[in-house]
Protein backbone atom coordinates (compact mmCIF):
# COMPACT_ATOMS: atom_id res chain seq x y z
CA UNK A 1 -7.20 -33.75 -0.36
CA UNK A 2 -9.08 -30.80 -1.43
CA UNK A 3 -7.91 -27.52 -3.90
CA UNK A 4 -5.52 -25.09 -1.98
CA UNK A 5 -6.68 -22.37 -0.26
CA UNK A 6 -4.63 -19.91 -2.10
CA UNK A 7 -6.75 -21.44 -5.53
CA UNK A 8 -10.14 -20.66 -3.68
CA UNK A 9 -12.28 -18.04 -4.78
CA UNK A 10 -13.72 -15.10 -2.57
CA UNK A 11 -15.58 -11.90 -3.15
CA UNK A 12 -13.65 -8.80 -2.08
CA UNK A 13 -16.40 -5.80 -2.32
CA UNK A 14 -17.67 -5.66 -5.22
CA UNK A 15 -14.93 -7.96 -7.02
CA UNK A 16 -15.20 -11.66 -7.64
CA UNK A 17 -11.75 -13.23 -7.77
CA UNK A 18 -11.14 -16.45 -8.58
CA UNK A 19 -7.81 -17.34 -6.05
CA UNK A 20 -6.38 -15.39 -3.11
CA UNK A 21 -3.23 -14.69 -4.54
CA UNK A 22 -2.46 -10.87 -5.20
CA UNK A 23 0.24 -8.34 -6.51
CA UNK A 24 2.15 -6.43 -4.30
CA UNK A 25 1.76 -2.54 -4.83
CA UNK A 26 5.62 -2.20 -5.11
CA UNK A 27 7.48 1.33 -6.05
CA UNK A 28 8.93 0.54 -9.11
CA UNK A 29 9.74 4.25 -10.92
CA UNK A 30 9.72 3.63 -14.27
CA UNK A 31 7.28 5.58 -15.70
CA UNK A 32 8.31 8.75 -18.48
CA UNK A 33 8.67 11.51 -17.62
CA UNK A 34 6.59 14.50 -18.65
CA UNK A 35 8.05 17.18 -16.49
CA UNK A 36 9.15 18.11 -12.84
CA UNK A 37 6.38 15.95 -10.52
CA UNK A 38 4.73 14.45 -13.46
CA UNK A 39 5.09 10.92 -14.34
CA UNK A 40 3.38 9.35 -16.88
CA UNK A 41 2.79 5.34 -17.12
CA UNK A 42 4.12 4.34 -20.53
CA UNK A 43 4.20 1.25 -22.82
CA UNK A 44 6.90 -0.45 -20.15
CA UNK A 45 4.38 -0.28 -17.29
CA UNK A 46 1.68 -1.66 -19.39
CA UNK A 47 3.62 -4.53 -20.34
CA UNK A 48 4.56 -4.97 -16.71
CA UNK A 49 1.29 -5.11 -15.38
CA UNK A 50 -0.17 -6.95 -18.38
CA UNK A 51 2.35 -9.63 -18.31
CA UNK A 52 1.52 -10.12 -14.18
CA UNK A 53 -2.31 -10.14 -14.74
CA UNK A 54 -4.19 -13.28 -14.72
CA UNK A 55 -7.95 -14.55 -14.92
CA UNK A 56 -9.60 -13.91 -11.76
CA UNK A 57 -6.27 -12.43 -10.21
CA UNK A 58 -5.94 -8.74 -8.35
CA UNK A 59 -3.04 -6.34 -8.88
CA UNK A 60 -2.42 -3.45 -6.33
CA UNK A 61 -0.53 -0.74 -8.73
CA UNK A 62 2.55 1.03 -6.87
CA UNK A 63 1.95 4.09 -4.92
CA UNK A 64 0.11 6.51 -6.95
CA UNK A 65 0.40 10.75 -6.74
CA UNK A 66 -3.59 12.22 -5.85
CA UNK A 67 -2.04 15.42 -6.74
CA UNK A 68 1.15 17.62 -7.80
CA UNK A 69 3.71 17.33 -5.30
CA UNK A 70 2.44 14.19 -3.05
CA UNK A 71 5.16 12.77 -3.79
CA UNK A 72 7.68 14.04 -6.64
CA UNK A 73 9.46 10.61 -5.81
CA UNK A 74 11.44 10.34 -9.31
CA UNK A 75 9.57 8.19 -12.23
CA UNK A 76 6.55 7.80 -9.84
CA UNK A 77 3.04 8.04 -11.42
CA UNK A 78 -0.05 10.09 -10.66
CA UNK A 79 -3.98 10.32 -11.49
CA UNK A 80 -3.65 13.53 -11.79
CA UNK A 81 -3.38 15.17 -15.45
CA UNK A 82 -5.05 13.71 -18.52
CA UNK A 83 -1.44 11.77 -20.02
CA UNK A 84 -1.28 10.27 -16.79
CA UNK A 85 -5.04 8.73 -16.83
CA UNK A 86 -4.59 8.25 -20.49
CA UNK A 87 -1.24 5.51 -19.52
CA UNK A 88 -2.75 4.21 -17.07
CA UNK A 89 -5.99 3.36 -19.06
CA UNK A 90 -3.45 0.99 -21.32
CA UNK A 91 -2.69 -0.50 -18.07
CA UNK A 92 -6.37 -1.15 -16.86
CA UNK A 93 -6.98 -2.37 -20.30
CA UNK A 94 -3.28 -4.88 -20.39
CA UNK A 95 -5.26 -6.45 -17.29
CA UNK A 96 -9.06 -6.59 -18.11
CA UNK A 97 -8.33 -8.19 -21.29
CA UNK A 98 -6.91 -11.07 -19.45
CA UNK A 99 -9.59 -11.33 -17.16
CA UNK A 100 -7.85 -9.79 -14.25
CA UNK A 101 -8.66 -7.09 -11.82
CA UNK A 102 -6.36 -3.84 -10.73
CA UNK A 103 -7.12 -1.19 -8.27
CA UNK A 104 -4.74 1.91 -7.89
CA UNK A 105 -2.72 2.52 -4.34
CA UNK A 106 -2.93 6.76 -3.84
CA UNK A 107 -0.40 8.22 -1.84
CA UNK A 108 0.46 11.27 -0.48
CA UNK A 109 3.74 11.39 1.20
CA UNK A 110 4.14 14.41 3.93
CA UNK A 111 7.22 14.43 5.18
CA UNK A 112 8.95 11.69 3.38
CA UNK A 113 9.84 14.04 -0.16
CA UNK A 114 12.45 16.95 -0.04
CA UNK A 115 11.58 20.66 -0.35
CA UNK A 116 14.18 19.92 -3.43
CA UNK A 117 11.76 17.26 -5.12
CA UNK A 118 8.91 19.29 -4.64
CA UNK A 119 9.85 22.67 -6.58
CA UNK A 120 11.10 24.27 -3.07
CA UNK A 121 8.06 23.60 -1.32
CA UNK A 122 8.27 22.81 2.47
CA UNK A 123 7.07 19.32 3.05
CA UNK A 124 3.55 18.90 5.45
CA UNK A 125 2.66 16.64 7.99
CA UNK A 126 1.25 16.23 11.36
CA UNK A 127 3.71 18.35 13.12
CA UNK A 128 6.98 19.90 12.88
CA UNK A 129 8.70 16.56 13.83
CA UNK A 130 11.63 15.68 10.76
CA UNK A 131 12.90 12.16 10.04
CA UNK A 132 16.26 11.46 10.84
CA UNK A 133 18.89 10.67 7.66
CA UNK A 134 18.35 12.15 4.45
CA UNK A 135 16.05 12.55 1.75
CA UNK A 136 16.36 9.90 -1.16
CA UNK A 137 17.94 13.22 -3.03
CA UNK A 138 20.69 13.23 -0.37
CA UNK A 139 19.48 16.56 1.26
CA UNK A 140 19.18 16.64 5.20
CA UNK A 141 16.16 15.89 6.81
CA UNK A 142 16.65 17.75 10.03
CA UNK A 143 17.28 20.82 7.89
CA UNK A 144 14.08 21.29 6.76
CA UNK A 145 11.71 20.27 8.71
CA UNK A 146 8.18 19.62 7.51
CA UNK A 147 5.77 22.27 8.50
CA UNK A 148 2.32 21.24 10.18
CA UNK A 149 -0.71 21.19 7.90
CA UNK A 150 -4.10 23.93 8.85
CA UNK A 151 -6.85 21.98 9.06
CA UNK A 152 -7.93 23.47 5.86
CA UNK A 153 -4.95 21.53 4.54
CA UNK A 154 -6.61 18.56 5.80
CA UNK A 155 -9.77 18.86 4.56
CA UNK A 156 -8.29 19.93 1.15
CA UNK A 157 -6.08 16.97 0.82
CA UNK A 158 -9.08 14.96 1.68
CA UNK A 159 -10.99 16.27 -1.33
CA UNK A 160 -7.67 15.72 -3.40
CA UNK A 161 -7.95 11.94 -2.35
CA UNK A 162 -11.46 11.82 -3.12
CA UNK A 163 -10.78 13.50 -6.44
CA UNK A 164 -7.82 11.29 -7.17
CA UNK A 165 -10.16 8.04 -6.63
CA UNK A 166 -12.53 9.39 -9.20
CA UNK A 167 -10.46 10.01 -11.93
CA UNK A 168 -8.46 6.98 -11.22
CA UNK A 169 -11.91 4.63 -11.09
CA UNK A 170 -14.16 6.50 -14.13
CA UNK A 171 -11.35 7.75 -16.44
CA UNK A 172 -8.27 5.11 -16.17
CA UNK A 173 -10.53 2.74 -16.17
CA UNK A 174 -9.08 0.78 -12.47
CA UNK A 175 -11.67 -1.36 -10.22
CA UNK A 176 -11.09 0.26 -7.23
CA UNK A 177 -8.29 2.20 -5.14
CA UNK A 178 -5.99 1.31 -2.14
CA UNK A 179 -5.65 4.16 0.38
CA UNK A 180 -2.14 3.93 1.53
CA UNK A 181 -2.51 4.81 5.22
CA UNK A 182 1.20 2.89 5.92
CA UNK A 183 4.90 3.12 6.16
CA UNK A 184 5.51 6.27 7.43
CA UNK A 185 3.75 8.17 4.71
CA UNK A 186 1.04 11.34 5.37
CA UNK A 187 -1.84 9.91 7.01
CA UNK A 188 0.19 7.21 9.06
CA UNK A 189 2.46 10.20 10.49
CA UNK A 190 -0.76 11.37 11.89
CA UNK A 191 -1.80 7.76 13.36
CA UNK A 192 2.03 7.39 14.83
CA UNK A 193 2.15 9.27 18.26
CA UNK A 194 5.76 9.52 18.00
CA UNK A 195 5.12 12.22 15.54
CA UNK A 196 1.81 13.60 15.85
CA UNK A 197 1.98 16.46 18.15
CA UNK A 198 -0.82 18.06 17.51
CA UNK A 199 -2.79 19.93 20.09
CA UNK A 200 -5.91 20.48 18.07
CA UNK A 201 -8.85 17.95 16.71
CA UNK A 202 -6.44 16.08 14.91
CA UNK A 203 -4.19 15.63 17.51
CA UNK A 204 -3.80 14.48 21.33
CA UNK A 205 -6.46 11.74 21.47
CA UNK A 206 -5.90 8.35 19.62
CA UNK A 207 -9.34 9.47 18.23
CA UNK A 208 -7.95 12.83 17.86
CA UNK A 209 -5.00 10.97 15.45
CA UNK A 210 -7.15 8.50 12.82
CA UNK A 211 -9.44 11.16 12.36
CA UNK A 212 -7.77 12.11 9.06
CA UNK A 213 -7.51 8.88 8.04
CA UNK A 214 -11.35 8.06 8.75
CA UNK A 215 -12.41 11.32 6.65
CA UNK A 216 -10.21 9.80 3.98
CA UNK A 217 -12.50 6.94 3.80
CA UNK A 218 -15.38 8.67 4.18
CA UNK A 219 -14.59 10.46 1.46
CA UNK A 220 -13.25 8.16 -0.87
CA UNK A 221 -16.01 5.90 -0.40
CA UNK A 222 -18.72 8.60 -0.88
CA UNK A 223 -16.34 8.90 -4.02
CA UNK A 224 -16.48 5.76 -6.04
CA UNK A 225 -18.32 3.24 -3.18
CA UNK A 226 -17.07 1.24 -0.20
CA UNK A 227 -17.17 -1.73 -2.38
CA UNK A 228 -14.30 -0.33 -4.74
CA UNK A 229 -12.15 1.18 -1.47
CA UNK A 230 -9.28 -0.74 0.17
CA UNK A 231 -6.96 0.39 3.15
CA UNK A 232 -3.25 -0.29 3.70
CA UNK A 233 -2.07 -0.11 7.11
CA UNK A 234 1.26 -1.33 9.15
CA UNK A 235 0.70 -1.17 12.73
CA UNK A 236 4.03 -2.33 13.72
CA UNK A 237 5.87 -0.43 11.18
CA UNK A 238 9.16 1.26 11.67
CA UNK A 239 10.03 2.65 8.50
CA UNK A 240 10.71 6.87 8.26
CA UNK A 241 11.00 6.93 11.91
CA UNK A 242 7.35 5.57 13.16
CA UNK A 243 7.00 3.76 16.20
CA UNK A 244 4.03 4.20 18.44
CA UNK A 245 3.74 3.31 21.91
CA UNK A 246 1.18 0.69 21.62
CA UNK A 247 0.59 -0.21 18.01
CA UNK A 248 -1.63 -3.56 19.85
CA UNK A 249 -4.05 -1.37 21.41
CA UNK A 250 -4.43 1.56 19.29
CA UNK A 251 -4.66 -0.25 15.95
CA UNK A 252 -6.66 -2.71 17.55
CA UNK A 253 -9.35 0.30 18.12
CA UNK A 254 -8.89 1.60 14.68
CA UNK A 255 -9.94 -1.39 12.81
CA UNK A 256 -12.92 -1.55 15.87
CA UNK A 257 -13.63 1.45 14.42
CA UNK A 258 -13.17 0.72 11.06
CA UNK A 259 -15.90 -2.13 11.55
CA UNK A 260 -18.46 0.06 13.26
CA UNK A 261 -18.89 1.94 10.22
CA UNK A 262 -22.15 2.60 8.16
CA UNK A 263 -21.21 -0.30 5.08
CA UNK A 264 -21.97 2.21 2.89
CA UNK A 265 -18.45 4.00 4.40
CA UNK A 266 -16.44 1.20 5.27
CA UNK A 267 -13.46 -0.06 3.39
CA UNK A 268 -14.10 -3.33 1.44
CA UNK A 269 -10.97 -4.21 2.69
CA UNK A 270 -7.64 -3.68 4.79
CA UNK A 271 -4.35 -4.38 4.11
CA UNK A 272 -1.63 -5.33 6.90
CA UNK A 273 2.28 -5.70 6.90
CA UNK A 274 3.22 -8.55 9.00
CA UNK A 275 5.10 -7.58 12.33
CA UNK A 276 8.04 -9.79 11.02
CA UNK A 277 8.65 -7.59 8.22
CA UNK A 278 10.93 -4.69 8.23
CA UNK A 279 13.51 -2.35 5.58
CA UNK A 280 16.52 -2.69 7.84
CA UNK A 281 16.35 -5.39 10.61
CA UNK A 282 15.99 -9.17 10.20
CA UNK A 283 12.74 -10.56 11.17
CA UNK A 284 14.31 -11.64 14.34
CA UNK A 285 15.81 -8.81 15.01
CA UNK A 286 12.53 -6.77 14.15
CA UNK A 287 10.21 -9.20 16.65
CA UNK A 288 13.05 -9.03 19.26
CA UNK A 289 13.02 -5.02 18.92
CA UNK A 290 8.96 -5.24 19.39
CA UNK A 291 8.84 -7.17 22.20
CA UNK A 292 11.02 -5.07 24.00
CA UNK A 293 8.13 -2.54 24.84
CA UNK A 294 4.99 -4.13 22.93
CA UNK A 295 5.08 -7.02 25.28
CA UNK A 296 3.48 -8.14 28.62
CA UNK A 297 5.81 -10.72 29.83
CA UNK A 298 4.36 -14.23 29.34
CA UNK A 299 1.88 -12.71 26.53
CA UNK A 300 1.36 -13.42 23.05
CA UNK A 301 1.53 -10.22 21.01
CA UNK A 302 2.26 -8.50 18.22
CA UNK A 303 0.41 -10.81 15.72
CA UNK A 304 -2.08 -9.49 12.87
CA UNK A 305 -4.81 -11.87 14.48
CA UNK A 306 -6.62 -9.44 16.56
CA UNK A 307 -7.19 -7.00 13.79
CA UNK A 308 -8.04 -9.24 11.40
CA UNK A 309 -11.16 -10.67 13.89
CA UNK A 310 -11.73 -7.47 14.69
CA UNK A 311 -11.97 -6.23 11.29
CA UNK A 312 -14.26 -9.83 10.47
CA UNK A 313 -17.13 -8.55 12.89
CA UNK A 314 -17.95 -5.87 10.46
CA UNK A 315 -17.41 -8.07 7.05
CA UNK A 316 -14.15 -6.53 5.68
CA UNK A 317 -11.80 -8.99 4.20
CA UNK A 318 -8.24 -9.31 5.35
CA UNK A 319 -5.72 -8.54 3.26
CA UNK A 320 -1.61 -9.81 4.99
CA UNK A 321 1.82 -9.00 3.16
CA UNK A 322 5.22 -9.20 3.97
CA UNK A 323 8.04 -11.71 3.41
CA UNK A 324 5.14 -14.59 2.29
CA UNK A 325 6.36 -17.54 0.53
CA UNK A 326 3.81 -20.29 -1.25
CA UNK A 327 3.66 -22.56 1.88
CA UNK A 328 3.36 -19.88 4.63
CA UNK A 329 0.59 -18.39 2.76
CA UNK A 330 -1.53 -21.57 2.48
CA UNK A 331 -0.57 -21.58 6.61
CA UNK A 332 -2.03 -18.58 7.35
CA UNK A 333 -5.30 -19.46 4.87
CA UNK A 334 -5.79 -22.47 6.81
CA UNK A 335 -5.87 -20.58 9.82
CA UNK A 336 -8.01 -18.34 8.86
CA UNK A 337 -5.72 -15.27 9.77
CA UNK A 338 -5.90 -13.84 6.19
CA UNK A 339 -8.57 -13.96 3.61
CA UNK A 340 -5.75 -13.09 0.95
CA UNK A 341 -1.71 -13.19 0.81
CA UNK A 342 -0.23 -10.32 -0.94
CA UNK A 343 3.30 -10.66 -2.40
CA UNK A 344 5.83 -8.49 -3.42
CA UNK A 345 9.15 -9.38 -4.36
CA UNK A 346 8.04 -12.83 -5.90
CA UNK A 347 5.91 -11.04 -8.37
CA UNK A 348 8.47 -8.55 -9.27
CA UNK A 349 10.65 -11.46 -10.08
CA UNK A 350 7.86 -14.10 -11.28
CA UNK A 351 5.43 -12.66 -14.05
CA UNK A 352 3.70 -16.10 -13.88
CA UNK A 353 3.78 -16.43 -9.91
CA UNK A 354 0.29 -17.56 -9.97
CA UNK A 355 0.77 -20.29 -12.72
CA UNK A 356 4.04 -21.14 -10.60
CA UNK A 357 2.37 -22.04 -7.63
CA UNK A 358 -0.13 -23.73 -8.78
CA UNK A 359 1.78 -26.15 -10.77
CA UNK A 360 4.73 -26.79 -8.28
CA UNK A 361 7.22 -24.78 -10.80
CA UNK A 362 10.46 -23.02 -9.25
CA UNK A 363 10.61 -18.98 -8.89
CA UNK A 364 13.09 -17.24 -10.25
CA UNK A 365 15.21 -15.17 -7.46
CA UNK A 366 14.93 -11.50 -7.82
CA UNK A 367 17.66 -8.93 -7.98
CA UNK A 368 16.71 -6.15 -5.05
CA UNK A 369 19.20 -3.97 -6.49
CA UNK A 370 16.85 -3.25 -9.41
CA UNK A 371 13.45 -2.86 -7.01
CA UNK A 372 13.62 1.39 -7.61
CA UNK A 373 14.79 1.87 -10.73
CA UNK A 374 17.73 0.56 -12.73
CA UNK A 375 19.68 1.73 -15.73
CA UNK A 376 18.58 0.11 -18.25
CA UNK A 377 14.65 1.06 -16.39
CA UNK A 378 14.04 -2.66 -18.63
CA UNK A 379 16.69 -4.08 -15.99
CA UNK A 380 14.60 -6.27 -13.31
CA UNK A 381 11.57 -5.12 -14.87
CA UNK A 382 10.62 -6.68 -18.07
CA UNK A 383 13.25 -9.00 -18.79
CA UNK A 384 12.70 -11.92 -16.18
CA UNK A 385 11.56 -14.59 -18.06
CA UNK A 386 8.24 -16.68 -17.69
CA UNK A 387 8.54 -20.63 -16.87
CA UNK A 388 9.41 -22.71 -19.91
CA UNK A 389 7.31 -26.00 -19.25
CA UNK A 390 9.59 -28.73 -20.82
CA UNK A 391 8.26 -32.20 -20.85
């Protein structure tokens, strides 16, 4: 019987890792904070990301801030002022030093933060089109609707990302960035054409919608190199109110796209949330909800496999997360449906999930009432223990 695929090693741009097992970029907020929008990784982040690194093992940092305001989630870092590169530099450093390898996940959130969180300021998107509920401050969405971004906007937010990759790659010190183009945040409520209704060049057209996203990775990889840029995308996603009307097809001809790239502008890899996975519903409830309009009757869809060979013809690795446990991820290895298996909650709650799995050892179970924040912040953080071998 030969090793595990998960314990195999692979080359993912210009990174050699030594397994296929990677960290989660999970929203944690604990960082300090400085002042209103400004949070700043401190001494309990580096520990946390220290105490997950491993030889030969990539971490995906929680969703980052490229700039003032892209988020002003509460206790949520940014790359953005010289305290904040200065933490996260302890960070990069908690990881090299035990071999591993850690790339930053940069954000910008549109419509998803208040007016309230942001100073007053009236949150941007695609269009004018608010999510439904509240705010995670309690206000009302419908009551203030985000306000459509000039194309100006677009092409300054687009420098902002490229900016934010810089600083995050030359001064804290990380080995490449994630572009979070997902879960209902700024550049997917562009790609969703529930809520991009746009009549302009960034509108209309599926081409029309990922055109923001591709000058993202243009720019980005013109930044800091293709070989240090990742992409995070969730096709079938629901969360913040995005559904599109054929997330097969059109995110089938994104990644097409995505391929056809120069190499010196295309992402080293992407990163996919399983269909299965979903906030709310139960993952039959959430492939039962898909099928409902995704589906041809008789045909198999909504599967990760056709982006993923897609995505092969033009050499970028395949990156699948969501709701993975050890043997499902060697599964989908075998098949050759992944080239690594990203996982979230098991990290959070195993520091030594990669020394677990290889050796057989039980996880600990994690406490999801602690996943964004907790009073004590140490609470689900830094207090779950590592395995104590006993012979």
């Amino acid at each position: 019987m030969g090793p595990s695929p998960l314990f195999t090693p692979v080359q993912l741009g210009g990174t050699s890792l030594a397994h296929r097992i990677v960290q989660a970029p999970c929203t944690r907020m604990r960082c300090d904070v400085e002042s209103r929008g400004i949070g700043v990784p401190g001494p309990r982040m580096a520990k946390y990301y220290g105490d997950r690194a491993n030889a030969g093992g990539l971490q995906i940092t929680e969703a980052t801030d490229i700039c003032l305001d892209a988020s002003a989630y509460p206790r949520v870092p940014g790359v953005f002022t010289d305290s904040q590169l200065q933490g996260w530099r302890k960070v990069t450093n908690a990881v090299h030093a035990k071999g591993g390898f850690i790339f930053s996940q940069l954000w910008h959130t549109g419509r998803a933060s208040s007016p309230a969180m942001r100073g007053g300021k009236q949150p941007i998107s695609s269009s004018d089109v608010p999510m439904s509920g509240k705010w995670i401050d309690g206000t009302d969405c419908a009551e203030n609707p985000p306000r459509p971004m000039s194309v100006d906007e677009i092409h300054d937010v687009t420098k902002e990302w490229a900016a934010a990759a810089k600083r995050a790659v030359e001064v804290a010190g990380f080995d490449g960035v994630e572009i979070h183009g997902a879960n209902g945040y700024l550049l997917e409520q562009f790609l969703h054409d529930n809520i991009n209704q746009r009549t302009d060049e960034y509108g209309g057209s599926l081409e029309n919608r990922y055109r923001f996203l591709l000058e993202v990775v243009s720019a980005v990889t013109e930044a800091i190199g293709a070989e240090r840029t990742g992409l995070r995308l969730s096709p079938f996603n629901y969360y913040q109110d995005t559904r599109d009307s054929d997330p097969n097809g059109h995110w089938l001809a994104i990644c097409e796209k995505l391929a056809s790239l120069p190499e010196s502008g295309r992402p080293a890899y992407v990163h996919m949330v399983e269909p299965r996975f979903d906030e709310v519903l139960d993952e039959e409830q959430k492939m039962a909800s898909l099928e409902e309009y995704t589906s041809e009757k008789g045909m198999k869809r909504n599967s990760l496999t056709p982006f993923r060979r897609a995505l092969e013809l033009g050499g970028i690795k395949f990156l699948a997360c969501g709701n993975f446990n050890h043997d499902d991820a060697v599964t989908k290895l075998e098949n050759k449906e992944a080239d690594l298996i990203v996982f979230g909650r098991h990290f959070v709650a195993n520091p030594d999930l990669v020394e677990r799995f290889k050796n057989g050892w039980p996880l600990n179970p994690y406490d999801r009432s602690t996943f964004y924040g907790a009073d004590p912040l140490e609470k689900g953080y830094n207090d779950y223990p590592f395995y104590e071998y006993k012979q």
